[in-house]
C-alpha atoms as a PDB file:
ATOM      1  CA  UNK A   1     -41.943   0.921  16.284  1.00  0.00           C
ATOM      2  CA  UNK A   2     -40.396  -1.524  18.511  1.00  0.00           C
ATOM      3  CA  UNK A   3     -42.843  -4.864  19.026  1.00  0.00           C
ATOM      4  CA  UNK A   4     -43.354  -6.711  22.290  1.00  0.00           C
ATOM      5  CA  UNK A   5     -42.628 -10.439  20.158  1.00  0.00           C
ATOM      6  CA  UNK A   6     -38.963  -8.714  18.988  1.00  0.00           C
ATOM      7  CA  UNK A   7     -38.166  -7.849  22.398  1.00  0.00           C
ATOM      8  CA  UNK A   8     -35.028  -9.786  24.097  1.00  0.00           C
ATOM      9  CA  UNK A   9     -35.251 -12.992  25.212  1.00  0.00           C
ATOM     10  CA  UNK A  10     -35.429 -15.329  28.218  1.00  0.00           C
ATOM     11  CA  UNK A  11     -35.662 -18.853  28.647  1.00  0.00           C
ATOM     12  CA  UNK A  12     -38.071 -20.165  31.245  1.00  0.00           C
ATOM     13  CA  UNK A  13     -38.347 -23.674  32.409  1.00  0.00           C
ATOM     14  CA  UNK A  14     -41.761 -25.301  32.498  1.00  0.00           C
ATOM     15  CA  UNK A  15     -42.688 -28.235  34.214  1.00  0.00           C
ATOM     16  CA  UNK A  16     -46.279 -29.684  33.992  1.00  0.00           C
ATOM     17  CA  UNK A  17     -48.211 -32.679  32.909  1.00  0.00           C
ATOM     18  CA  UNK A  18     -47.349 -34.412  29.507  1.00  0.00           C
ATOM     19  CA  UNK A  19     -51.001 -33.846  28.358  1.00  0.00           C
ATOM     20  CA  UNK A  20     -50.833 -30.022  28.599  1.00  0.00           C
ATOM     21  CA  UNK A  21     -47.495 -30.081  26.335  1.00  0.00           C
ATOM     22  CA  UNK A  22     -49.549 -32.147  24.294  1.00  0.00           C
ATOM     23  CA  UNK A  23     -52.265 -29.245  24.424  1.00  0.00           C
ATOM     24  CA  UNK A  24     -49.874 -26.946  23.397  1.00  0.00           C
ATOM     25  CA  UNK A  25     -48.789 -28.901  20.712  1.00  0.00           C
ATOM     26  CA  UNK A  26     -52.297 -28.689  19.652  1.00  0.00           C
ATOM     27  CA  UNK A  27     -52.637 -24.961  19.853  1.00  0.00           C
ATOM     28  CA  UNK A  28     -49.768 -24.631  17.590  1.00  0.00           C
ATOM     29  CA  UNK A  29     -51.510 -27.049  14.866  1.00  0.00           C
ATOM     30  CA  UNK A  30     -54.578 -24.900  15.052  1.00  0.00           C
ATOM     31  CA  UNK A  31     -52.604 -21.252  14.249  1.00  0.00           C
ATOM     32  CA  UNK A  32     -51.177 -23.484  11.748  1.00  0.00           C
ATOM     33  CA  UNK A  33     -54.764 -24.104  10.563  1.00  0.00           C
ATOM     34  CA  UNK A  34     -55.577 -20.883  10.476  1.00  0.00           C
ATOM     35  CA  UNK A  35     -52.859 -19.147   8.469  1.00  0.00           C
ATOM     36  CA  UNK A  36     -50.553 -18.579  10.492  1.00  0.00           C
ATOM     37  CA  UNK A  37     -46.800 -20.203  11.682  1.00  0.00           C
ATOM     38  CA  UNK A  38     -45.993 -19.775  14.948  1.00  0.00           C
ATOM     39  CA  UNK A  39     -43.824 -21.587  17.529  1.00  0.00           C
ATOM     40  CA  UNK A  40     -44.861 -22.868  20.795  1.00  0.00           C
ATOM     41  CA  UNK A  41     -42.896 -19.839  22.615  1.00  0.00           C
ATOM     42  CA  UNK A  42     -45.393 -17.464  20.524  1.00  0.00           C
ATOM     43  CA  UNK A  43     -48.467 -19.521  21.704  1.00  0.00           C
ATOM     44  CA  UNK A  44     -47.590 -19.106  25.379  1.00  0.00           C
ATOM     45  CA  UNK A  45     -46.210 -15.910  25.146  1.00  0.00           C
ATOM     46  CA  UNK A  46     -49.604 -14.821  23.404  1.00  0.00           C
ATOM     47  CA  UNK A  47     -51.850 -16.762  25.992  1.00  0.00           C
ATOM     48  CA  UNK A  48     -49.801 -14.938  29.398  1.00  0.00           C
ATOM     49  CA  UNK A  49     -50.244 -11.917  27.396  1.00  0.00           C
ATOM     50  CA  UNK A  50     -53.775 -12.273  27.152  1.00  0.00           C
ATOM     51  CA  UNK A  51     -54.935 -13.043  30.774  1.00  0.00           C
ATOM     52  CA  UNK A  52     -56.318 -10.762  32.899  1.00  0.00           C
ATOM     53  CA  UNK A  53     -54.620  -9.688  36.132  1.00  0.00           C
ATOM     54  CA  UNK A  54     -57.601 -10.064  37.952  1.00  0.00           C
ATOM     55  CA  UNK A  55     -57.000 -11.863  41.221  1.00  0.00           C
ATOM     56  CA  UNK A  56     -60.219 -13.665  41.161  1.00  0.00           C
ATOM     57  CA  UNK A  57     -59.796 -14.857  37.966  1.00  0.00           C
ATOM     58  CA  UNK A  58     -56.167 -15.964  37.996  1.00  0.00           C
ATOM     59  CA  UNK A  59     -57.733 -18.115  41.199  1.00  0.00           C
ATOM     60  CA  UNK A  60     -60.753 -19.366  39.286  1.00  0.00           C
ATOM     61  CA  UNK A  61     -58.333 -20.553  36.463  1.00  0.00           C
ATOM     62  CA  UNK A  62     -56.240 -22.263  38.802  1.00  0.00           C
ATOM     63  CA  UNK A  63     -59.388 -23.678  40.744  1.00  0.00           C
ATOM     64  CA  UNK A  64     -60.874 -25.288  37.216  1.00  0.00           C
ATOM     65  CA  UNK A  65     -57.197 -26.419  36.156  1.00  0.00           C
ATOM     66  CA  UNK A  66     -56.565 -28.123  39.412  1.00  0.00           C
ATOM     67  CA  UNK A  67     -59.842 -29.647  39.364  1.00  0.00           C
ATOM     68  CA  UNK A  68     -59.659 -31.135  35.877  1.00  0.00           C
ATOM     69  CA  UNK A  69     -59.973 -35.093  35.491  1.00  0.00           C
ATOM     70  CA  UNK A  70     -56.847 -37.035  34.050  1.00  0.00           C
ATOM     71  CA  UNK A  71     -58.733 -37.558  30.408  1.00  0.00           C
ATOM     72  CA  UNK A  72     -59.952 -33.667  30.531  1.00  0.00           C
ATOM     73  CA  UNK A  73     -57.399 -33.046  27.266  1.00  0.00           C
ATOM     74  CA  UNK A  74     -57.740 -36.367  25.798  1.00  0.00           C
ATOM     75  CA  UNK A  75     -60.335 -35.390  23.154  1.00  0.00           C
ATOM     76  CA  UNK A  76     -58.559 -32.237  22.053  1.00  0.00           C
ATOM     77  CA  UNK A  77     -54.938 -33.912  21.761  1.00  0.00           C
ATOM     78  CA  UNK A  78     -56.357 -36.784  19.716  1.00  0.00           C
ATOM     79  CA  UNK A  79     -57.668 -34.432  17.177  1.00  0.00           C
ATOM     80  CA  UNK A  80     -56.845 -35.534  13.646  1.00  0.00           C
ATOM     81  CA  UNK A  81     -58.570 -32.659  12.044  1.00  0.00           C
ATOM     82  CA  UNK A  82     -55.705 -29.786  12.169  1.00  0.00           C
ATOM     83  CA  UNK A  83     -52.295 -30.172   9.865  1.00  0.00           C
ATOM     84  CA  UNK A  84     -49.273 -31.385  11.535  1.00  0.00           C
ATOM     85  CA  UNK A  85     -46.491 -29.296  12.341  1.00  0.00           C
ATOM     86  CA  UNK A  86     -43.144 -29.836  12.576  1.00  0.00           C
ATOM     87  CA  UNK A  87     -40.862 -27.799  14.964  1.00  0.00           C
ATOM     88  CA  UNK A  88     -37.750 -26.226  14.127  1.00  0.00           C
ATOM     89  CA  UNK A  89     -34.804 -28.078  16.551  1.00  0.00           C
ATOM     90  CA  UNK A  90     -33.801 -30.857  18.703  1.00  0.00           C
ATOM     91  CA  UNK A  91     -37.077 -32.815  18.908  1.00  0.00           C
ATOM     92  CA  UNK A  92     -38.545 -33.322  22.381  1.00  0.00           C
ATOM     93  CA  UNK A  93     -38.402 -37.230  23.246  1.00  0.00           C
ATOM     94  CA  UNK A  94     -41.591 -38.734  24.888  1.00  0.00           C
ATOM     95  CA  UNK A  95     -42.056 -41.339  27.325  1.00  0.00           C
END
């Protein structure tokens, strides 16, 4: 049986706000926590995969996103509590 994960590949730009990569790096930390190794192109992959295609959802996500203080991530991306993980590749270079 063929799986969705194994399928071919394509490589999509993102562009958002250094705190949500930081989230992301976060989600990663927590499958790690849980078991499980995973790469950041698994976590978002798993996340779009997820969502519902319900119009007035997709528009209530973007609503509560867009409406999210500057600090709204701060608490998570601080957290101390999950393992570190280290990525596989060129390391990402922050600001």
């Amino acid at each position: 049986m063929e799986l969705l994960w194994q399928r071919p590949r394509r490589k999509t730009l993102v562009d958002w706000p250094e705190d949500v990569d930081t989230r992301l790096d976060v989600l990663v930390r927590a499958a790690a926590a849980a078991g499980e190794q995973t790469s950041r192109s698994q976590i978002l992959a798993a996340l779009v995969t997820a969502a519902e295609v319900r119009p007035a959802l997709i528009a209530q996500l973007l609503h509560s996103y867009r409406q999210m203080p500057a600090d709204a991530l701060d608490a998570d991306n601080s957290r101390d509590d999950l393992p570190s993980v280290r990525s596989p590749g060129r390391t990402r270079g922050r600001k």
